[in-house]
PDB file of N, CA and C in Angstrom:
ATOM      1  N   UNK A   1     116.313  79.843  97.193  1.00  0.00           N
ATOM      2  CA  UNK A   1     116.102  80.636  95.984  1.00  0.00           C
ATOM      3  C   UNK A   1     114.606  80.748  95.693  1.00  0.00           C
ATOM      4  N   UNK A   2     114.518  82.091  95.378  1.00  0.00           N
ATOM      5  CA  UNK A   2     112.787  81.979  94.873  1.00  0.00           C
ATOM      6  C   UNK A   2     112.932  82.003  93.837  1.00  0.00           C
ATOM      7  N   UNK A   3     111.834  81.139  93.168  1.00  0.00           N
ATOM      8  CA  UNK A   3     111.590  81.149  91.394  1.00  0.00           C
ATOM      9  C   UNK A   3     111.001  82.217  90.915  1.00  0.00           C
ATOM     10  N   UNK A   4     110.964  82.439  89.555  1.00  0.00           N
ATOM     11  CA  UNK A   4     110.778  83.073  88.527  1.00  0.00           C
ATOM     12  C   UNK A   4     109.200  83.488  88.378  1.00  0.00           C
ATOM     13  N   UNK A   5     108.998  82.145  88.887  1.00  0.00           N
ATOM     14  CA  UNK A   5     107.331  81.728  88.612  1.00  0.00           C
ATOM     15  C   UNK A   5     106.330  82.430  90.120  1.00  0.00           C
ATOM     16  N   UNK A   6     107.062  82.179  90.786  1.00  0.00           N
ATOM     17  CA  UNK A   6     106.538  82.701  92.297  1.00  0.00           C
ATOM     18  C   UNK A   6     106.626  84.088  92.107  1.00  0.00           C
ATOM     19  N   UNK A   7     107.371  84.559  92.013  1.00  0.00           N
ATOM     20  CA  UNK A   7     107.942  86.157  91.529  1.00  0.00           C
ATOM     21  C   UNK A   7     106.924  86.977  90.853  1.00  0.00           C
ATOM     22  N   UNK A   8     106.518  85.921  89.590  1.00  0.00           N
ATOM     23  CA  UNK A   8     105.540  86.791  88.740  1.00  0.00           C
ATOM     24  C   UNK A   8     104.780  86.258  89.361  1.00  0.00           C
ATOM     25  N   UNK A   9     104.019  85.267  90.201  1.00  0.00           N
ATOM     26  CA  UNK A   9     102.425  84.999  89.974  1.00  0.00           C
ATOM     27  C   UNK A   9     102.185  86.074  91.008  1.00  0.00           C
ATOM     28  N   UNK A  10     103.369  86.276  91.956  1.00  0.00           N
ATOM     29  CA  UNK A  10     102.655  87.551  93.268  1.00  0.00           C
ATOM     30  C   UNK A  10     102.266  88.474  92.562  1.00  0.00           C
ATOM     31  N   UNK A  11     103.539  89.274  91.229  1.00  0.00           N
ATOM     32  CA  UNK A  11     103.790  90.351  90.872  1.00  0.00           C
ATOM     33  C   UNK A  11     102.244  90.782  90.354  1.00  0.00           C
ATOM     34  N   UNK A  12     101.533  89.648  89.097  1.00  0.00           N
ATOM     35  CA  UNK A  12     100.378  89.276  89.012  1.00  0.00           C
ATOM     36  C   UNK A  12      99.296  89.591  89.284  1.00  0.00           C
ATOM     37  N   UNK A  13      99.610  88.944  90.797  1.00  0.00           N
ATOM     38  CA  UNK A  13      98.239  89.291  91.382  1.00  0.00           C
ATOM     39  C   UNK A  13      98.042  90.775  92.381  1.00  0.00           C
ATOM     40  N   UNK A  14      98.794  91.336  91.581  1.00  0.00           N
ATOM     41  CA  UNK A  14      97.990  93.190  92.008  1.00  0.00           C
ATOM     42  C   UNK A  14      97.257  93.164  91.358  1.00  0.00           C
ATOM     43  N   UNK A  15      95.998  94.112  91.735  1.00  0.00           N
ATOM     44  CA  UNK A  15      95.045  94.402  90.985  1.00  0.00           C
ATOM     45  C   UNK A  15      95.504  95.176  89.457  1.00  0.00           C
ATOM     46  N   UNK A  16      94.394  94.773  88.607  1.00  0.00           N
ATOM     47  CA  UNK A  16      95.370  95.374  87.007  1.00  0.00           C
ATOM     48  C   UNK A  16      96.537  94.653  86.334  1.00  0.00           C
ATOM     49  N   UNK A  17      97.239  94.408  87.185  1.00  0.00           N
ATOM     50  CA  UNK A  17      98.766  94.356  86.446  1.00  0.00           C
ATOM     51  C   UNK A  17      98.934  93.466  85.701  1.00  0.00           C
ATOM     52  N   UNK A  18      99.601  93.737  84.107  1.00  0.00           N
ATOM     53  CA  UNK A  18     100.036  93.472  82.962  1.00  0.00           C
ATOM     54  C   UNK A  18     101.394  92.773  83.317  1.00  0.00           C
ATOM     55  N   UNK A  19     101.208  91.887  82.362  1.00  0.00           N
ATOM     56  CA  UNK A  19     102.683  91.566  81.819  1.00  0.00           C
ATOM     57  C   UNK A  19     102.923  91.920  80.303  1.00  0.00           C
ATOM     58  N   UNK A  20     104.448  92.855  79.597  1.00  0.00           N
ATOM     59  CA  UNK A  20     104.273  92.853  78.213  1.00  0.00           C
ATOM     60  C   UNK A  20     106.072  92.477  78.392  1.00  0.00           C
ATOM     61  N   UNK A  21     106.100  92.576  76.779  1.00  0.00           N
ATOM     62  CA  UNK A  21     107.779  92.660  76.360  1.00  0.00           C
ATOM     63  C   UNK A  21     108.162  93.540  75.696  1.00  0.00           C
ATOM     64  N   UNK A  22     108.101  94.986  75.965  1.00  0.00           N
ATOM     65  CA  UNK A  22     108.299  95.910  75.196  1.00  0.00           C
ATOM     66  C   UNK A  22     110.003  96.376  74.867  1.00  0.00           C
ATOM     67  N   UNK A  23     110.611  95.580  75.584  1.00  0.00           N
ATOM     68  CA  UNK A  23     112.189  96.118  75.724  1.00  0.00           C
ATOM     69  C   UNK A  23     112.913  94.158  74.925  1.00  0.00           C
ATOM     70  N   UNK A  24     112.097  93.464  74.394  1.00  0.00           N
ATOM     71  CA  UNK A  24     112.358  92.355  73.574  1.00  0.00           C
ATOM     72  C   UNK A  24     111.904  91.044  75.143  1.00  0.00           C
ATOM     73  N   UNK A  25     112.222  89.892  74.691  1.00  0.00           N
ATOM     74  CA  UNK A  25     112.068  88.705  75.114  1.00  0.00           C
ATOM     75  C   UNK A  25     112.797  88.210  76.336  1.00  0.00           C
ATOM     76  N   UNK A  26     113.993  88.809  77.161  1.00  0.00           N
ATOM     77  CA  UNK A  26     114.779  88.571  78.056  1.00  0.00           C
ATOM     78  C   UNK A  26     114.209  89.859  79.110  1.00  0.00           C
ATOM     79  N   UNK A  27     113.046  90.431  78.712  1.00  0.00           N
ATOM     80  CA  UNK A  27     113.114  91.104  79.870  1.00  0.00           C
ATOM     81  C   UNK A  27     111.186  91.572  80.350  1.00  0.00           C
ATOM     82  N   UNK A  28     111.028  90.731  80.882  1.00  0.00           N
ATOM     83  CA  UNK A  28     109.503  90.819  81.324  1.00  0.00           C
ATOM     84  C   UNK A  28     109.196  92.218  82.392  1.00  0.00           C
ATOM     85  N   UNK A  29     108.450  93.011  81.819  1.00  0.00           N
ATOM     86  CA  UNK A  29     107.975  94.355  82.301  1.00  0.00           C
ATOM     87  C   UNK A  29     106.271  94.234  82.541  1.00  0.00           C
ATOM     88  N   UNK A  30     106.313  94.086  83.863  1.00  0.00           N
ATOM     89  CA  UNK A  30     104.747  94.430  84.802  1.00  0.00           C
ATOM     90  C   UNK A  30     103.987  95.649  85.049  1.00  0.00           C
ATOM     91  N   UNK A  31     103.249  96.078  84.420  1.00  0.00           N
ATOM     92  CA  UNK A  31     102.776  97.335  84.515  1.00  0.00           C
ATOM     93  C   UNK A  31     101.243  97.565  84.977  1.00  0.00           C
ATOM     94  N   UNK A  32     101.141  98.431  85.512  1.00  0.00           N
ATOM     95  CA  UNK A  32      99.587  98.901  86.428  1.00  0.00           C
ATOM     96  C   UNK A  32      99.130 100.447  85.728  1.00  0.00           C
ATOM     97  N   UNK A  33      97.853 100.390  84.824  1.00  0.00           N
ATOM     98  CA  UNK A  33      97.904 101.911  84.195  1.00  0.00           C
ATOM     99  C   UNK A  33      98.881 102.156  83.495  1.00  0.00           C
ATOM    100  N   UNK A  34      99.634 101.508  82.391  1.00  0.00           N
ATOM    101  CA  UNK A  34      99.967 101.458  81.329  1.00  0.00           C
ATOM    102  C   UNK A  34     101.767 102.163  81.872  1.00  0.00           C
ATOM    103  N   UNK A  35     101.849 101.759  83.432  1.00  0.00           N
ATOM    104  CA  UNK A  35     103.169 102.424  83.926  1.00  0.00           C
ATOM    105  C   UNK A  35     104.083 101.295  84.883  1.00  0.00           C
ATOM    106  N   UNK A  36     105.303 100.761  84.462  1.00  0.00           N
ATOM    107  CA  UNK A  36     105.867 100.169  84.822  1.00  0.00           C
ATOM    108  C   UNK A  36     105.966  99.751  86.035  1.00  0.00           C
ATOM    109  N   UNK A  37     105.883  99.704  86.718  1.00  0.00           N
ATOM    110  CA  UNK A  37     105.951  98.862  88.255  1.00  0.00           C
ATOM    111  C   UNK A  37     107.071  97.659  88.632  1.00  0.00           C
ATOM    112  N   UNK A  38     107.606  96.704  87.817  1.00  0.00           N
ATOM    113  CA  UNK A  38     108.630  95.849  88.261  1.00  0.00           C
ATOM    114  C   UNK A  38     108.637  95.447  86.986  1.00  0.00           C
ATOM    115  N   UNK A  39     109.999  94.944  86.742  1.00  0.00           N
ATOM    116  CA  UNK A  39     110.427  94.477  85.557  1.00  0.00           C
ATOM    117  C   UNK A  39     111.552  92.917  86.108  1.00  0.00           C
ATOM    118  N   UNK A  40     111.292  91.792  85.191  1.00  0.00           N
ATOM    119  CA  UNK A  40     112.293  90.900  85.619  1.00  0.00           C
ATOM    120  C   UNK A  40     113.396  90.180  84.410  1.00  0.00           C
ATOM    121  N   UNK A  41     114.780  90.411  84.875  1.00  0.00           N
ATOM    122  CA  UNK A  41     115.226  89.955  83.773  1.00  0.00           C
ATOM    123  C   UNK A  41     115.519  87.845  83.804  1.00  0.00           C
ATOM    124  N   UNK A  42     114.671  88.040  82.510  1.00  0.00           N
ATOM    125  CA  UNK A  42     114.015  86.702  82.477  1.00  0.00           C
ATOM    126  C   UNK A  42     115.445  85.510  82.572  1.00  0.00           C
ATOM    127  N   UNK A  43     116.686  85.670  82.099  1.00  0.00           N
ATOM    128  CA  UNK A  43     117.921  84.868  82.049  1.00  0.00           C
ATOM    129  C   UNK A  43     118.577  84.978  83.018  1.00  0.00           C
ATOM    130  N   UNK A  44     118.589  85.759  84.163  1.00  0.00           N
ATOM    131  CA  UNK A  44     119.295  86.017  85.082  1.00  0.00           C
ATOM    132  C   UNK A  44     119.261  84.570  86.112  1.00  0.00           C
ATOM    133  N   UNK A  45     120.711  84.501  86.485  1.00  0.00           N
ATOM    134  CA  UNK A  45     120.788  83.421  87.767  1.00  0.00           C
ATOM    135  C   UNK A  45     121.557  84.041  88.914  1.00  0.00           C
ATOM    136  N   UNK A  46     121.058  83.919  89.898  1.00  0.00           N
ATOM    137  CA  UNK A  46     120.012  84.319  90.327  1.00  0.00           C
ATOM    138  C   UNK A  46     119.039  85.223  89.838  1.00  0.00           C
ATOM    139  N   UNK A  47     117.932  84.960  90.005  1.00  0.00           N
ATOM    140  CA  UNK A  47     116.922  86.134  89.626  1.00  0.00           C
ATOM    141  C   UNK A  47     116.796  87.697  90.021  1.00  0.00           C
ATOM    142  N   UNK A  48     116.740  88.290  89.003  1.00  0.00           N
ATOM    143  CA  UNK A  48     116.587  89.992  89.483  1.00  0.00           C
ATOM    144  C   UNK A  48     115.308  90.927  89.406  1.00  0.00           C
ATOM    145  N   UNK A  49     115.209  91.616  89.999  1.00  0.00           N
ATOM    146  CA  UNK A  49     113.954  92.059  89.572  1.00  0.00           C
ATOM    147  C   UNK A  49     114.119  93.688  89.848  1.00  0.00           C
ATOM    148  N   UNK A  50     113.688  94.971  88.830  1.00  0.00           N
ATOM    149  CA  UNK A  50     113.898  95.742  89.036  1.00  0.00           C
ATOM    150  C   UNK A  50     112.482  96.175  89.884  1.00  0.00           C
ATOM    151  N   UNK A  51     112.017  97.050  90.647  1.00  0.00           N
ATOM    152  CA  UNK A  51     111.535  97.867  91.563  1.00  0.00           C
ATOM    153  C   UNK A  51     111.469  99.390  91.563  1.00  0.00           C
ATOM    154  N   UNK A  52     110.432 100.167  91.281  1.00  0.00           N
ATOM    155  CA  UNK A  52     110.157 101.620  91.664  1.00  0.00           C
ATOM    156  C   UNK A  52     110.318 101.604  93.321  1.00  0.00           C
ATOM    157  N   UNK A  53     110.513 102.575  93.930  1.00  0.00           N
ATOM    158  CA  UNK A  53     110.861 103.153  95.381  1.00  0.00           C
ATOM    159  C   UNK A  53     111.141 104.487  95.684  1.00  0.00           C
ATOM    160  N   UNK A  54     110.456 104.325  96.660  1.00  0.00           N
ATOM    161  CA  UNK A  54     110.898 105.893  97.243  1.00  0.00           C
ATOM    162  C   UNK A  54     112.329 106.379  97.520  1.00  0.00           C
ATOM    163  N   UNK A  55     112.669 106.899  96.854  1.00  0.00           N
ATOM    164  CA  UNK A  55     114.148 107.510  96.973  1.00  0.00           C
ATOM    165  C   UNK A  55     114.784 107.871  98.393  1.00  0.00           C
ATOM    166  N   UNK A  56     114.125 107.876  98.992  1.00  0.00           N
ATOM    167  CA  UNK A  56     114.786 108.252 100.526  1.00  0.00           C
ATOM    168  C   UNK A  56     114.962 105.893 101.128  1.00  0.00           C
ATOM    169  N   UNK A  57     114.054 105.767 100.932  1.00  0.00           N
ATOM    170  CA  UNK A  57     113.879 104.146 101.081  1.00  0.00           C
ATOM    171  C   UNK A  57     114.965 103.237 100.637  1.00  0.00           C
ATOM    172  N   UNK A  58     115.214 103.716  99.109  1.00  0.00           N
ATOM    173  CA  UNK A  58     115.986 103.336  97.958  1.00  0.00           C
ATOM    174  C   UNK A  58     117.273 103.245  98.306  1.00  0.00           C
ATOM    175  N   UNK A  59     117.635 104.182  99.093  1.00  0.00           N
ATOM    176  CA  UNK A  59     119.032 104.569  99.003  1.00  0.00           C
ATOM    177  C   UNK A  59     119.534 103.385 100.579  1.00  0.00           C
ATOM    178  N   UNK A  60     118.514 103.595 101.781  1.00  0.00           N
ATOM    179  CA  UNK A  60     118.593 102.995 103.132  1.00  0.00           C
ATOM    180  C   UNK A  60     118.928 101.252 102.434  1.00  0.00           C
ATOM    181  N   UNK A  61     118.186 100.963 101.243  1.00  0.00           N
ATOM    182  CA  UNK A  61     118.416  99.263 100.813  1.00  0.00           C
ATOM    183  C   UNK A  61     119.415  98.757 100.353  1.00  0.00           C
ATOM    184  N   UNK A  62     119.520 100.498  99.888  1.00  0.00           N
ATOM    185  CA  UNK A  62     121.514  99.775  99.084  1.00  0.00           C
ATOM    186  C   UNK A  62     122.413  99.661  99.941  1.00  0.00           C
ATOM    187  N   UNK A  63     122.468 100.790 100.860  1.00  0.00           N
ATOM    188  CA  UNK A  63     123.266 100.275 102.353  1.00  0.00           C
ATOM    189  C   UNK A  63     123.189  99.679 102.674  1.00  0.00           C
ATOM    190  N   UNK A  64     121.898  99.104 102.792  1.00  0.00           N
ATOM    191  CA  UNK A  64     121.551  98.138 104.058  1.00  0.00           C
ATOM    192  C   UNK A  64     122.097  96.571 103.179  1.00  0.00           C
ATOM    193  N   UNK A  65     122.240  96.263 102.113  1.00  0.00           N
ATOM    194  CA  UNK A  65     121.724  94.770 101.319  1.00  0.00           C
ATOM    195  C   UNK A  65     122.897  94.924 100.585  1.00  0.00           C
ATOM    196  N   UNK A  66     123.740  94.354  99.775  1.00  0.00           N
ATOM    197  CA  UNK A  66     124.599  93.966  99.237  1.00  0.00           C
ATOM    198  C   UNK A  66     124.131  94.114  97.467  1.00  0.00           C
ATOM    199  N   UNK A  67     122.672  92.916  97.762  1.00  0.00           N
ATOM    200  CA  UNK A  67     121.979  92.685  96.775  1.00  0.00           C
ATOM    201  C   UNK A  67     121.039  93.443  96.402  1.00  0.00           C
ATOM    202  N   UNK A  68     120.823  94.984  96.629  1.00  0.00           N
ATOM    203  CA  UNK A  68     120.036  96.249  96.220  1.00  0.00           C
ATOM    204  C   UNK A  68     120.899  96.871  95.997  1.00  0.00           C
ATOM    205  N   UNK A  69     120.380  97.126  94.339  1.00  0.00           N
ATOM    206  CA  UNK A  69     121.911  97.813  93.925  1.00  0.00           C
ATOM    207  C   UNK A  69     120.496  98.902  93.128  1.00  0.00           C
ATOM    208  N   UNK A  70     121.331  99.887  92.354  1.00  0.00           N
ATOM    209  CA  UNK A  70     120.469 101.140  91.662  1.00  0.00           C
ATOM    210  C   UNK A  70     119.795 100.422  90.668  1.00  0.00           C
ATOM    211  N   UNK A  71     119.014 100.940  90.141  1.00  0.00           N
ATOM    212  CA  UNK A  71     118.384 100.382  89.113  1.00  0.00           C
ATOM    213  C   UNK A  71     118.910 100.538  87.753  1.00  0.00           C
ATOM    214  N   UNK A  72     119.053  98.564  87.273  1.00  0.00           N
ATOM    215  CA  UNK A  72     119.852  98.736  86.088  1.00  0.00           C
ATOM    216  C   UNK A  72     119.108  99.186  84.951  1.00  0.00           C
ATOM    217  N   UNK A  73     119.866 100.200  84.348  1.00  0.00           N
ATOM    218  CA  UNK A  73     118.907 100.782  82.850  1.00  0.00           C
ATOM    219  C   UNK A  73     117.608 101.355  83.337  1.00  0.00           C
ATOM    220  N   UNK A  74     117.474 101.705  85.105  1.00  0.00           N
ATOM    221  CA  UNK A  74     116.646 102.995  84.867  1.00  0.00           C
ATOM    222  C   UNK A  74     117.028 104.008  85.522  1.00  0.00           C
ATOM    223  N   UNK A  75     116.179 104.828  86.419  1.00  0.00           N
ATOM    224  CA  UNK A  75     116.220 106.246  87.097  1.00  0.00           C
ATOM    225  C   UNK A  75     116.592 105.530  88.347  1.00  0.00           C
ATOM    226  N   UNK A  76     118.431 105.984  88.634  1.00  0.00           N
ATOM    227  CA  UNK A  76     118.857 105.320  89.804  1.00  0.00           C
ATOM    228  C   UNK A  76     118.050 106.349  90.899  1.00  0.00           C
ATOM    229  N   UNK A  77     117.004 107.348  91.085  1.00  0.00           N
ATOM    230  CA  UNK A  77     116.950 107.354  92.311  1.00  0.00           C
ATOM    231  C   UNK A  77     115.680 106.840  92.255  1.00  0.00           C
ATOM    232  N   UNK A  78     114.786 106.632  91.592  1.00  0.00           N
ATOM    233  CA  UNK A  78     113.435 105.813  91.898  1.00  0.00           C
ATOM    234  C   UNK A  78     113.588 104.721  91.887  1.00  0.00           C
ATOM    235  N   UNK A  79     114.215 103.839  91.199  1.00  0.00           N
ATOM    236  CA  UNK A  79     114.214 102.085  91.092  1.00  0.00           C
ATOM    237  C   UNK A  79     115.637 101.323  91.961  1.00  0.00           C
ATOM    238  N   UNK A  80     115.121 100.106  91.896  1.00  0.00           N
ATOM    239  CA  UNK A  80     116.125  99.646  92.556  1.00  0.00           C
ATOM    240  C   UNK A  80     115.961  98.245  92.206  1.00  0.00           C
ATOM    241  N   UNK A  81     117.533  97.281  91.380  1.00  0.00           N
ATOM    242  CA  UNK A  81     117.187  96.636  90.944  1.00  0.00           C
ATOM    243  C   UNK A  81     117.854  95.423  92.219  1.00  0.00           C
ATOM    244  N   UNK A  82     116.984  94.069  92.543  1.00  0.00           N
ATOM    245  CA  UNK A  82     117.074  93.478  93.985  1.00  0.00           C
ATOM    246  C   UNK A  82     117.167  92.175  93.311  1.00  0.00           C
ATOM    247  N   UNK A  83     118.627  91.489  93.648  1.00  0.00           N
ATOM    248  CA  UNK A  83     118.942  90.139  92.905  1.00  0.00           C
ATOM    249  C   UNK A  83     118.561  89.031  94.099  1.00  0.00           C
ATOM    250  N   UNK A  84     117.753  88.372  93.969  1.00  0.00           N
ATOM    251  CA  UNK A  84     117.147  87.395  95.030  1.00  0.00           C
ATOM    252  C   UNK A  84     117.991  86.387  95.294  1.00  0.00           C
ATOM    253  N   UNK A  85     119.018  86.780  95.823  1.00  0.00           N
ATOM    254  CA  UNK A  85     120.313  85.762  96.494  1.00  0.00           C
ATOM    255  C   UNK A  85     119.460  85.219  97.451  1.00  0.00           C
ATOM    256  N   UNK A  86     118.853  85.220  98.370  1.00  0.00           N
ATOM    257  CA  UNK A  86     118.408  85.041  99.421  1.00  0.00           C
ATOM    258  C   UNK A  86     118.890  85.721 100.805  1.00  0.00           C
ATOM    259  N   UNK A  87     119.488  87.240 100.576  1.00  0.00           N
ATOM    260  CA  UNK A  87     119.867  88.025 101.568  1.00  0.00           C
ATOM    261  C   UNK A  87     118.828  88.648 101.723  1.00  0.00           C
ATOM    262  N   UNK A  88     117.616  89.103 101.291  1.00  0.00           N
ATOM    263  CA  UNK A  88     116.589  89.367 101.640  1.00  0.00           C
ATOM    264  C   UNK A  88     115.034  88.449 101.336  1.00  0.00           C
ATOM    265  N   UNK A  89     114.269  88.119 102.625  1.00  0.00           N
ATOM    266  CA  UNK A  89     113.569  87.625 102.387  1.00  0.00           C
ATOM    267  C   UNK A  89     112.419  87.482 101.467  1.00  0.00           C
ATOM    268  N   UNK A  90     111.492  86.485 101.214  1.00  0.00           N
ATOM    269  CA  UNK A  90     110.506  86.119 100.238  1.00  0.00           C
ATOM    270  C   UNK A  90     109.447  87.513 100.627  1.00  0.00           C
ATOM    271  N   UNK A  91     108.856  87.558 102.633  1.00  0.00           N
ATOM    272  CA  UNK A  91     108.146  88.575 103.190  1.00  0.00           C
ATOM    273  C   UNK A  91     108.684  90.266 102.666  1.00  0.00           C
ATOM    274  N   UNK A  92     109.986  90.117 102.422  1.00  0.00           N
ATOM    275  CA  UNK A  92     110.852  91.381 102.083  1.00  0.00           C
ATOM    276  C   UNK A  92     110.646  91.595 100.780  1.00  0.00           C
ATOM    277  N   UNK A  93     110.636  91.079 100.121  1.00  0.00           N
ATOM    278  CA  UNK A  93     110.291  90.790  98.455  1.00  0.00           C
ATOM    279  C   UNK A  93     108.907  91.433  98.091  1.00  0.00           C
ATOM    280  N   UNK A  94     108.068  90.697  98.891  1.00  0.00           N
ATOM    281  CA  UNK A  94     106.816  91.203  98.571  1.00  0.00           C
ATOM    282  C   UNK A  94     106.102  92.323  99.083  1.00  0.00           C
ATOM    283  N   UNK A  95     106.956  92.724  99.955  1.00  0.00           N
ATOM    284  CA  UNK A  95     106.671  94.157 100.783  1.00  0.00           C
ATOM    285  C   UNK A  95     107.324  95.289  99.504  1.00  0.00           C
ATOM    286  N   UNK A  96     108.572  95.099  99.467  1.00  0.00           N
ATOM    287  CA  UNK A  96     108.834  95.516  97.817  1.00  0.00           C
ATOM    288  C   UNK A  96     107.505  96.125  96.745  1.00  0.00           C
ATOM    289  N   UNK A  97     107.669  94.568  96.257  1.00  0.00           N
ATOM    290  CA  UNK A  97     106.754  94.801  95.112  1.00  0.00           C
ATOM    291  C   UNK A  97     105.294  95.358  95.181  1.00  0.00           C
ATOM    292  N   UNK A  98     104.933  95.272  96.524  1.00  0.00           N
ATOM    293  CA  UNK A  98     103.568  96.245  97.013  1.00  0.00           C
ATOM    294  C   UNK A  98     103.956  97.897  96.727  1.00  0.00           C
ATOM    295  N   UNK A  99     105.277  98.161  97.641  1.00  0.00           N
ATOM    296  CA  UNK A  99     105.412  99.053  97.790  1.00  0.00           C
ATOM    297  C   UNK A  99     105.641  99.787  96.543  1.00  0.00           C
ATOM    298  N   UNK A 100     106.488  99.568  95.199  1.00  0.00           N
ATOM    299  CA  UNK A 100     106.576  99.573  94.225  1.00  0.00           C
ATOM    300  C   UNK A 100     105.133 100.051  93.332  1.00  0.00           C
ATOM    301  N   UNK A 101     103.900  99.037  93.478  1.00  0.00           N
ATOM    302  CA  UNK A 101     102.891  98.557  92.762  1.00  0.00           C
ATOM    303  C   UNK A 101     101.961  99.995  93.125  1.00  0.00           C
ATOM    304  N   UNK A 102     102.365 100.398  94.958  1.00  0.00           N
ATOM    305  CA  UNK A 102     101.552 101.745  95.737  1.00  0.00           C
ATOM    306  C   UNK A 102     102.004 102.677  95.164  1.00  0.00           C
ATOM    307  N   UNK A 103     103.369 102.682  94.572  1.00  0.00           N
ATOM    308  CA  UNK A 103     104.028 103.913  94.106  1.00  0.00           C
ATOM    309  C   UNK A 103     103.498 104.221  92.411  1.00  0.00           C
ATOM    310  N   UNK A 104     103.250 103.319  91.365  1.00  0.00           N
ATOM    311  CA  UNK A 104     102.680 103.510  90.474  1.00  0.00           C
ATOM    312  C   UNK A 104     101.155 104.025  90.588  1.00  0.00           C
ATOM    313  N   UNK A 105     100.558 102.444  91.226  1.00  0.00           N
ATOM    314  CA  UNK A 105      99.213 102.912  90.704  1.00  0.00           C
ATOM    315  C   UNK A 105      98.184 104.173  91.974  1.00  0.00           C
ATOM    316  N   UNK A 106      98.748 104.636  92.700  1.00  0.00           N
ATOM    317  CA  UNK A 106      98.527 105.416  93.015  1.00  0.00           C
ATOM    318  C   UNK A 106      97.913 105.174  94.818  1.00  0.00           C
TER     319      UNK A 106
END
């Protein structure tokens, strides 16, 4: 299982990126240029984390993973929310959240 804490300190360390709570206290939203990039819901067991993606990408993860499902409570074809069972790796994770972080900040 990856922690909570590992999760955000990567998420973190993009250049820029915010942490706020604009949607209340159970749900930590990371943003680059004042635009969302990954969001994690803070109570979840296993941990989840929602993800921006390229829609052609997006769709290959939900097939492909069990645990990539659409994105909960956003735009199912850009996001994709990825519950860290450990069916996809920590290297997979963070290729993610790059890819995600490339898709916001430009």
């Amino acid at each position: 299982m990856i922690s909570h804490k590992k999760v955000e300190d990567y998420v973190l360390s993009m250049p820029n990126a915010q942490l706020d709570y604009p949607f209340g206290e159970n749900t930590a939203v990371y943003k680059v240029k004042d635009r969302m990039f990954a969001l994690i819901s803070e109570k979840s067991d296993p941990l989840r984390i929602s993800l921006k993606c390229d829609p052609v990408l997006a769709e290959t993860l939900r097939q492909k993973y069990e645990s990539v499902m659409p994105g909960y409570h956003l735009n199912k074809k850009h996001w994709n929310t990825v519950v860290l069972s450990g069916q996809l790796s920590w290297p997979q994770i963070q290729d993610l959240i790059k890819h995600s972080y490339g898709l916001v900040a430009g």
